[in-house]
C-alpha atoms as a PDB file:
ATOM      1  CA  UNK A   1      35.814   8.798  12.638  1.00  0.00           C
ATOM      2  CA  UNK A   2      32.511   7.920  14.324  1.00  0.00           C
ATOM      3  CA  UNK A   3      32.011   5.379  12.110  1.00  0.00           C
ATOM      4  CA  UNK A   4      35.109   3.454  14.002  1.00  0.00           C
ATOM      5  CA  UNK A   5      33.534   4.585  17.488  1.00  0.00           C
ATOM      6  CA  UNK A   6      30.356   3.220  16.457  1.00  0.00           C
ATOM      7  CA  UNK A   7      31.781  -0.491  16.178  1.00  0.00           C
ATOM      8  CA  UNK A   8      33.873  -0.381  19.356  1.00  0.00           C
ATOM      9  CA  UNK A   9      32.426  -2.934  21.743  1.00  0.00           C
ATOM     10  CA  UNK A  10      32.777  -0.382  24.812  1.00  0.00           C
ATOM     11  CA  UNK A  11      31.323   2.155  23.278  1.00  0.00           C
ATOM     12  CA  UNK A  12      27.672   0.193  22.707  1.00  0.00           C
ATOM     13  CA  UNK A  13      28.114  -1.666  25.899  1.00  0.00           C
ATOM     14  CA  UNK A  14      27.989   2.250  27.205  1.00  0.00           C
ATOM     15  CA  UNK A  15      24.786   2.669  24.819  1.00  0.00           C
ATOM     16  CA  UNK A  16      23.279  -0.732  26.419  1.00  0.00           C
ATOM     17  CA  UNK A  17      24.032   0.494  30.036  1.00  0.00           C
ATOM     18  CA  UNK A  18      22.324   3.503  29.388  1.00  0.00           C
ATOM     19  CA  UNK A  19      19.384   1.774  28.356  1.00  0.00           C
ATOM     20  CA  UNK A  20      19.246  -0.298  31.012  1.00  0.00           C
ATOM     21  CA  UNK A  21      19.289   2.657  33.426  1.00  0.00           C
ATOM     22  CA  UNK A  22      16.574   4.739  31.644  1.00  0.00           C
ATOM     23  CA  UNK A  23      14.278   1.628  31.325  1.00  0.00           C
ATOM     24  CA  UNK A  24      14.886   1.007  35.376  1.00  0.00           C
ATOM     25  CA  UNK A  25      14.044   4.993  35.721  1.00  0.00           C
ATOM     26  CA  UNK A  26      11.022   4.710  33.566  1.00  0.00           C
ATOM     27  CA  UNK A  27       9.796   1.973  35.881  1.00  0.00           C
ATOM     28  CA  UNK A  28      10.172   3.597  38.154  1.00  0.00           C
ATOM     29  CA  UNK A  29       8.220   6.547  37.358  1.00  0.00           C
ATOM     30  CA  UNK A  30       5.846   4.495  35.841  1.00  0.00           C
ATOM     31  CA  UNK A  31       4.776   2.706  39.026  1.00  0.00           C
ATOM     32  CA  UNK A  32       5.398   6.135  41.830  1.00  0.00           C
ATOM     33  CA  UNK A  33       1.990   6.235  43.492  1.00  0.00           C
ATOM     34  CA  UNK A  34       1.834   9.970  41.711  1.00  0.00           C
ATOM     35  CA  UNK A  35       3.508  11.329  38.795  1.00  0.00           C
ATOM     36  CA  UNK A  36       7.058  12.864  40.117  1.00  0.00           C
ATOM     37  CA  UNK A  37       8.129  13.952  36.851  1.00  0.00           C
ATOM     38  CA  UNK A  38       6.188  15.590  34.170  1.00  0.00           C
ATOM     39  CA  UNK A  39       6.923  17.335  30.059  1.00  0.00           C
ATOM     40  CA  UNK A  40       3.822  18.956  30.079  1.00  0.00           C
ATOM     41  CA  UNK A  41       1.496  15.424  30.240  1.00  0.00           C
ATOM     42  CA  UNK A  42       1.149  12.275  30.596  1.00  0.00           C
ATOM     43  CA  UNK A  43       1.274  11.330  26.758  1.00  0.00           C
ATOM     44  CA  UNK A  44       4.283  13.332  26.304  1.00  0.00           C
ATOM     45  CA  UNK A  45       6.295  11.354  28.839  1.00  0.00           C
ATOM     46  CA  UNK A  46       5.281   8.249  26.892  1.00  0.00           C
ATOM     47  CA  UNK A  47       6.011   9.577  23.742  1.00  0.00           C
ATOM     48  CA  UNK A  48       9.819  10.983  25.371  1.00  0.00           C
ATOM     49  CA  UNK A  49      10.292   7.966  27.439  1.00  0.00           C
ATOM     50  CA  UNK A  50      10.155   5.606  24.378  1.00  0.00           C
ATOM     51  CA  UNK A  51      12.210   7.886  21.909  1.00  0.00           C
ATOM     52  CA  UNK A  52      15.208   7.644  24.090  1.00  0.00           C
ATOM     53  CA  UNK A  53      14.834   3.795  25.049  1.00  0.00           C
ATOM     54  CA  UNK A  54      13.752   3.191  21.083  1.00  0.00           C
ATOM     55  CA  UNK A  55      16.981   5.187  20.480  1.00  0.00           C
ATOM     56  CA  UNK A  56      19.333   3.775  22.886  1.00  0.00           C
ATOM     57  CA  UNK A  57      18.328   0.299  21.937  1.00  0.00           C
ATOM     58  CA  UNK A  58      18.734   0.743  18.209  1.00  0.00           C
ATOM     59  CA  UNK A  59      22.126   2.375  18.569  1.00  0.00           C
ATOM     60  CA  UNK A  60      23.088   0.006  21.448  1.00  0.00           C
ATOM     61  CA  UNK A  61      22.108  -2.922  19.192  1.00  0.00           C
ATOM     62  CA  UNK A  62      23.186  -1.846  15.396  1.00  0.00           C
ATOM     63  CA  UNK A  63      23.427  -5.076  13.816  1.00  0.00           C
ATOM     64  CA  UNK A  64      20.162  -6.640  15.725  1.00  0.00           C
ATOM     65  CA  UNK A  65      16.801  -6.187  12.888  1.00  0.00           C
ATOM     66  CA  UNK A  66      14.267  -3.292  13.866  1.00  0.00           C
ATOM     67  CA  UNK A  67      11.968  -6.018  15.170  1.00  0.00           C
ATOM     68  CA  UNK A  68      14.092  -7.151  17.728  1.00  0.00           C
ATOM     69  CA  UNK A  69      14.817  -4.438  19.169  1.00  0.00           C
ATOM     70  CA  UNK A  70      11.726  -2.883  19.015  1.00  0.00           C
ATOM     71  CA  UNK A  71       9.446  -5.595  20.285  1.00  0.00           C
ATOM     72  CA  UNK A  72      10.924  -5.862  23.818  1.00  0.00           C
ATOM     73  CA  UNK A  73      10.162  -2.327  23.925  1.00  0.00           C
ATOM     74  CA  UNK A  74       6.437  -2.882  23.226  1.00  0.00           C
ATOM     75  CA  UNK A  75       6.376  -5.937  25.646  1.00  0.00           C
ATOM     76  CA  UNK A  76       8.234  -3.456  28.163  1.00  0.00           C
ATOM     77  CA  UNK A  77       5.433  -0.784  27.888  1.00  0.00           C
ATOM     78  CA  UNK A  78       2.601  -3.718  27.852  1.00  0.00           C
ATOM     79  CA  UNK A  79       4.027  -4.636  31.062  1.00  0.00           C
ATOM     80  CA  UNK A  80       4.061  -1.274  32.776  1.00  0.00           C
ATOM     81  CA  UNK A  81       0.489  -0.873  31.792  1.00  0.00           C
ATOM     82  CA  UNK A  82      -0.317  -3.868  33.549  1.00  0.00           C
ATOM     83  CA  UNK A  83       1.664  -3.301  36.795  1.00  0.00           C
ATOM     84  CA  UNK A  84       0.434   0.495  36.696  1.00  0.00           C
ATOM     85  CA  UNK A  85      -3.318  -1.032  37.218  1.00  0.00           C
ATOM     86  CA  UNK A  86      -2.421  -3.417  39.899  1.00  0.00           C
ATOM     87  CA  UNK A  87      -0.401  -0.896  41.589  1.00  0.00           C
ATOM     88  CA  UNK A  88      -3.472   1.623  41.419  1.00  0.00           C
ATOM     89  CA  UNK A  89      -2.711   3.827  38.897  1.00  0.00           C
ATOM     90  CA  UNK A  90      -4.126   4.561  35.446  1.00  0.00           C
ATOM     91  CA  UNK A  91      -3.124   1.962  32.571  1.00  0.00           C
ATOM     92  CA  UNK A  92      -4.688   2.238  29.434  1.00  0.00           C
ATOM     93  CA  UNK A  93      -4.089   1.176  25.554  1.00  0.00           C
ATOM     94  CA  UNK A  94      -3.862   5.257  24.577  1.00  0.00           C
ATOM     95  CA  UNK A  95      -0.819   4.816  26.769  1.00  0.00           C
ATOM     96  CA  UNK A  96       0.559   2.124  24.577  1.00  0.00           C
ATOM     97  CA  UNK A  97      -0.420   4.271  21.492  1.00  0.00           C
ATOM     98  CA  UNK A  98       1.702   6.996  22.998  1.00  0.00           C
ATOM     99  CA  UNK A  99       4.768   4.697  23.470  1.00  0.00           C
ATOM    100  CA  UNK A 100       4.150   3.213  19.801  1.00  0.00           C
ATOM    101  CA  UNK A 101       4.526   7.038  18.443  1.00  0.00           C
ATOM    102  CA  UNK A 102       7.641   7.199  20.280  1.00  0.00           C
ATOM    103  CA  UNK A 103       9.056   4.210  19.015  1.00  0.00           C
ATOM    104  CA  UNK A 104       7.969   5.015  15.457  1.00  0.00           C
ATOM    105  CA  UNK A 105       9.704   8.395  15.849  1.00  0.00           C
ATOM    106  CA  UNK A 106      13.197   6.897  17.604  1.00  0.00           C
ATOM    107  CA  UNK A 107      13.540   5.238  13.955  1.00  0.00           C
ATOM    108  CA  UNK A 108      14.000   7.876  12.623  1.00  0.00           C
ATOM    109  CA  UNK A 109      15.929   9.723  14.885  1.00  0.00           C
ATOM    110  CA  UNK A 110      18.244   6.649  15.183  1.00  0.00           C
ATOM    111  CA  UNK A 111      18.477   6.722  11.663  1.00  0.00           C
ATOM    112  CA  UNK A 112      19.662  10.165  11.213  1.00  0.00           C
ATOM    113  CA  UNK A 113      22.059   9.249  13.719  1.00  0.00           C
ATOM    114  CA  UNK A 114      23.753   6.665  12.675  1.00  0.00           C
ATOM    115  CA  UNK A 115      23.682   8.379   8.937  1.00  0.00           C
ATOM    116  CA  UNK A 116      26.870  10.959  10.694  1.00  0.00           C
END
């Protein structure tokens, strides 16, 4: 039964939307002058933020290979790195380590997923 869900156009196009917002929201809290939002650190929202965008894009993209889904992700959290140091705040490649962990981990979760 979700099998035939899972193909329905609408239903990813929901998935893609959904990425689209939580990338705009990570942005967002990416760049705030201070942290407005916080699970206990700063490496944990990296790691959280980039499980549910590694998630949303591998279930909002089924057929697309792991690489291209993935690497807009990385280029995503390269870019907030930068624009967090021009913006004043901290950027730093233990950040993109963090975001790398969560990718690694949405694999799997997406996996598991898409295995029901």
């Amino acid at each position: 039964m979700l099998g035939n869900l899972w193909n329905k156009s609408p239903f990813l196009w929901l998935l893609r939307a959904v990425l689209l917002i939580a990338m705009l929201g990570v942005l967002y809290l990416a760049l705030s002058p201070q942290q407005p939002v916080s699970l206990g650190g700063d490496k944990t929202n990296h790691v959280v933020a980039f499980v549910v965008m590694g998630t949303l894009a591998q279930l909002g993209f089924p057929r697309a290979g792991l690489l291209r889904v993935l690497l807009p992700l990385i280029v995503f959290g390269a870019l907030i790195e930068g624009l967090q140091y021009v913006v004043g705040r901290f950027a730093g490649l233990d950040d993109l380590i963090a975001d790398l962990i969560g990718l690694a981990l949405s694999v799997i979760i997406a996996k598991l997923i898409m295995r029901l």
